[in-house]
N, C-alpha and C. Protein backbone atom coordinates (compact mmCIF):
# COMPACT_ATOMS: atom_id res chain seq x y z
N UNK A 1 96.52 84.49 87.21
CA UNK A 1 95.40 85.39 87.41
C UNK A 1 95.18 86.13 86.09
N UNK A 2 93.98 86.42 85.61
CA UNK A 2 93.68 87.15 84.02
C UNK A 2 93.50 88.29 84.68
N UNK A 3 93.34 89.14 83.40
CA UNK A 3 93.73 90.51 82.77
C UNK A 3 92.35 91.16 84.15
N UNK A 4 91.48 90.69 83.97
CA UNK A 4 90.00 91.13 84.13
C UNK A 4 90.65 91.12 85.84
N UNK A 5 90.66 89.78 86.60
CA UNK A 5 90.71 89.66 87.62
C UNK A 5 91.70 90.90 88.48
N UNK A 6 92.84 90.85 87.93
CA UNK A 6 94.07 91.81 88.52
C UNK A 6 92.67 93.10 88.30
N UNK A 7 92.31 93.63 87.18
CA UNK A 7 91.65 94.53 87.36
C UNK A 7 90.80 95.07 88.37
N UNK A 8 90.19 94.20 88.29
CA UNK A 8 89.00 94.10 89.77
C UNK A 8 89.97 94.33 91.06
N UNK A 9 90.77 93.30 91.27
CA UNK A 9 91.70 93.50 92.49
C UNK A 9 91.89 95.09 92.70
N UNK A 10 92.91 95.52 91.98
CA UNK A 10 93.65 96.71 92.12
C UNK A 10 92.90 97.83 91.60
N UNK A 11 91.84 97.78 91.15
CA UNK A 11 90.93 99.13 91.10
C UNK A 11 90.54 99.80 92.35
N UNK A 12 90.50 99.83 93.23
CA UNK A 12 90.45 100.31 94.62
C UNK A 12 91.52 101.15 95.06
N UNK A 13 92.74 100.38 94.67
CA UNK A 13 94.05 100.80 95.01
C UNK A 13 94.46 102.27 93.96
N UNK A 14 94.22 101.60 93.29
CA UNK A 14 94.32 103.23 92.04
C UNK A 14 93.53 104.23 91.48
N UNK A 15 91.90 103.92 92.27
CA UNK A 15 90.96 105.32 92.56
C UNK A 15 91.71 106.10 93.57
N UNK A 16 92.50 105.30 94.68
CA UNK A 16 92.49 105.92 95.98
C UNK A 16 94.38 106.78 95.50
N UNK A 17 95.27 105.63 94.84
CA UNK A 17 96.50 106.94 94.22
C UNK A 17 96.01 107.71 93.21
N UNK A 18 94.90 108.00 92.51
CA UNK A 18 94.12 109.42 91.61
C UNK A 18 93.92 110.01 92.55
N UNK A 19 93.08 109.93 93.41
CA UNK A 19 93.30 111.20 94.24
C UNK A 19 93.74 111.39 95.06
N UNK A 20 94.47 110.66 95.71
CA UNK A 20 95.70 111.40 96.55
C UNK A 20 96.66 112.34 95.27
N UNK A 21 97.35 111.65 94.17
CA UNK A 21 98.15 112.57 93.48
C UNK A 21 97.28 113.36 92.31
N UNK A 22 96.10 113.80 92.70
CA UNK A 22 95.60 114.57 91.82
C UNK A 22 95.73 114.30 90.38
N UNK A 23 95.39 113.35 89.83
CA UNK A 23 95.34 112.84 88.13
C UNK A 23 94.12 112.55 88.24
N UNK A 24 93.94 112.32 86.58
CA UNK A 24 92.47 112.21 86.18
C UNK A 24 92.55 110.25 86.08
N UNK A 25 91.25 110.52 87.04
CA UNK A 25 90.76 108.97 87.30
C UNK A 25 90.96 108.08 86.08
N UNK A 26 90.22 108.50 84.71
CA UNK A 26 89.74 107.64 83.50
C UNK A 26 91.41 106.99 83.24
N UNK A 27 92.07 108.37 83.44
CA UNK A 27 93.59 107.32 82.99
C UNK A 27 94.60 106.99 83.71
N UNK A 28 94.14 106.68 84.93
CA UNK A 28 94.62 105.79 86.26
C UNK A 28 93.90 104.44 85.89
N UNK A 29 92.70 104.55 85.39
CA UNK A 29 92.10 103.35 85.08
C UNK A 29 92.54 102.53 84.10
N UNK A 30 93.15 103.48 83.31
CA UNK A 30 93.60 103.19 81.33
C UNK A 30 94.79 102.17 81.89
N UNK A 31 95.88 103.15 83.09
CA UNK A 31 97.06 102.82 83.14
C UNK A 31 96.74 101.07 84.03
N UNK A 32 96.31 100.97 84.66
CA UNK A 32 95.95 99.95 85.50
C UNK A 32 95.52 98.89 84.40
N UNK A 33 94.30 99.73 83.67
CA UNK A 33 94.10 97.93 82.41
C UNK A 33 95.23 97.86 81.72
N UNK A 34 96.21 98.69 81.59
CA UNK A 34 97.38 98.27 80.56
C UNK A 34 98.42 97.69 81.82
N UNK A 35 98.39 97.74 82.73
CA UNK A 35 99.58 97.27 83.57
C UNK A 35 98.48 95.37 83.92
N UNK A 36 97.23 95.39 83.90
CA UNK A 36 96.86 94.12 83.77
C UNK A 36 96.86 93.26 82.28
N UNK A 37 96.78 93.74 81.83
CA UNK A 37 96.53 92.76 80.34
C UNK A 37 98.31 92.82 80.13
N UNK A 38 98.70 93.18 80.63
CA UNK A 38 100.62 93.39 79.89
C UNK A 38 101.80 92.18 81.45
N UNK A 39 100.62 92.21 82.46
CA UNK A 39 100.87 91.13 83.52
C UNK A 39 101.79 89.95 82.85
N UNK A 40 102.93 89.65 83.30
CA UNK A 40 103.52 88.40 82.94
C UNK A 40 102.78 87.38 83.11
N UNK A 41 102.61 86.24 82.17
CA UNK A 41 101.82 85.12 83.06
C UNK A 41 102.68 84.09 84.16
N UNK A 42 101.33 83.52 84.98
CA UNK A 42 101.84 82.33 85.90
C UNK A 42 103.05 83.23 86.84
N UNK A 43 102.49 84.33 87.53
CA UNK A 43 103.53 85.24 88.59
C UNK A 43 102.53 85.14 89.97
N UNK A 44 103.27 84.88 90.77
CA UNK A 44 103.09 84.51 92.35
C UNK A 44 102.04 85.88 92.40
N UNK A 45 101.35 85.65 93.94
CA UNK A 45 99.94 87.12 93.93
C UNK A 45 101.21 88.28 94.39
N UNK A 46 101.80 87.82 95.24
CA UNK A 46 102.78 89.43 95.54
C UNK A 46 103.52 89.71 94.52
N UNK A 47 104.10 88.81 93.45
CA UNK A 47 104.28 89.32 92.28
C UNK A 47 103.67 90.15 91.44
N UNK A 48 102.59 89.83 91.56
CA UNK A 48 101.15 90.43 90.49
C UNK A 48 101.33 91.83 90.93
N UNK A 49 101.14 92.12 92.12
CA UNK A 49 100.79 93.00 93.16
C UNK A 49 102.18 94.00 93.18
N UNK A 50 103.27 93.56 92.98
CA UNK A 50 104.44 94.03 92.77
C UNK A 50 104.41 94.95 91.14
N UNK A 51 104.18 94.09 90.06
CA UNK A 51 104.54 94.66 88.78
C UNK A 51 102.87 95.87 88.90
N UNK A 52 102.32 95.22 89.44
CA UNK A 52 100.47 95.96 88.93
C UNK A 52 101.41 97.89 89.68
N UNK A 53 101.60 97.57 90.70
CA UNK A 53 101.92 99.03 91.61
C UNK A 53 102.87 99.58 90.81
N UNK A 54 104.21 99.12 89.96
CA UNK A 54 105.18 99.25 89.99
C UNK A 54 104.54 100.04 88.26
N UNK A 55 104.04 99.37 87.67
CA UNK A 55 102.95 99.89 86.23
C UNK A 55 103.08 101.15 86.79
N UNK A 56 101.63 100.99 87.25
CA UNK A 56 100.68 102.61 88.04
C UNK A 56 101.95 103.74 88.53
N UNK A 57 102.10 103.32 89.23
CA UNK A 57 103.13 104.22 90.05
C UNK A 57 104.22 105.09 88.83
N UNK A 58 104.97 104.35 88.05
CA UNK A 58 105.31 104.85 87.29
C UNK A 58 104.69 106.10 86.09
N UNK A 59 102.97 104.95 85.85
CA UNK A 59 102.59 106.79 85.13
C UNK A 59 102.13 107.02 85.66
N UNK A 60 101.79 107.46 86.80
CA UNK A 60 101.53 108.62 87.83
C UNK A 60 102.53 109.38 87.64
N UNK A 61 104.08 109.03 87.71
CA UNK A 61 105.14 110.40 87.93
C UNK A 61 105.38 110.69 86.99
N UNK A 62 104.99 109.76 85.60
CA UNK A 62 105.39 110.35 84.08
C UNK A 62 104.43 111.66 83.91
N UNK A 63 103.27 111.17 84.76
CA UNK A 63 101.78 112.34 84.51
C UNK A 63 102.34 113.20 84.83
N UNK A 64 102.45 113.52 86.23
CA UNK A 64 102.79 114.59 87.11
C UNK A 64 104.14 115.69 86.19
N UNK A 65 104.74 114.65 85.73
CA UNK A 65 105.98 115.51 85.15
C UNK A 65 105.89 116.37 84.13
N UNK A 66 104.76 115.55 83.50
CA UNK A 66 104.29 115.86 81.70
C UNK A 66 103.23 117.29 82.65
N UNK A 67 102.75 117.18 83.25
CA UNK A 67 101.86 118.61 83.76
C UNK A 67 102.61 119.35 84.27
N UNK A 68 103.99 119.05 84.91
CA UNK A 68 104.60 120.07 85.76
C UNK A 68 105.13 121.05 84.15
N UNK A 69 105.17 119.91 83.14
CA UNK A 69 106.32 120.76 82.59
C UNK A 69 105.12 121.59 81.74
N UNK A 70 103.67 121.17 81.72
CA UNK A 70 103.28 122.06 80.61
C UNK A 70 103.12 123.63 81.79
N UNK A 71 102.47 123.03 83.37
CA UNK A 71 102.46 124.38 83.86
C UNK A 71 103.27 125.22 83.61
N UNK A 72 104.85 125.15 83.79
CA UNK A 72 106.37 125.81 83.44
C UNK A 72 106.12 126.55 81.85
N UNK A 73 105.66 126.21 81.16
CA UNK A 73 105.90 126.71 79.72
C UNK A 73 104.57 127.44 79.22
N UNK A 74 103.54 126.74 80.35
CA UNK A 74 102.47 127.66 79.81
C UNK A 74 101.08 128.36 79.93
């Protein structure tokens, strides 16, 4: 599956974790084209679907952390 396609797929999925965890959409979007174009090739669809969430999900809590810590300091 290409870069473009995973995109299309999982854009739905990661408007809807922006706002549930309160981040800014544009770079839920950023994080999602970099978790598609960085896709291993020739990986099964629940694979795809596995690394694509596993991307996102991760900077979502890097976000959250990087804001918790600027709220704390400032």
């Amino acid at each position: 599956m290409d870069a473009q396609k995973i995109y299309r797929t999982f854009r739905p999925y990661v408007l809807d974790l922006a706002a549930t965890h309160d981040v800014p959409v544009e770079q839920a979007l950023l994080a999602l084209a970099r978790a598609a174009s960085q896709c291993p090739p020739n990986l099964a669809p629940f694979q795809i679907a596995q690394y694509v969430r596993e991307q996102v999900e991760q900077w979502i809590e890097e976000s959250q952390q990087s804001r918790g810590e600027l709220r704390e300091t400032g």
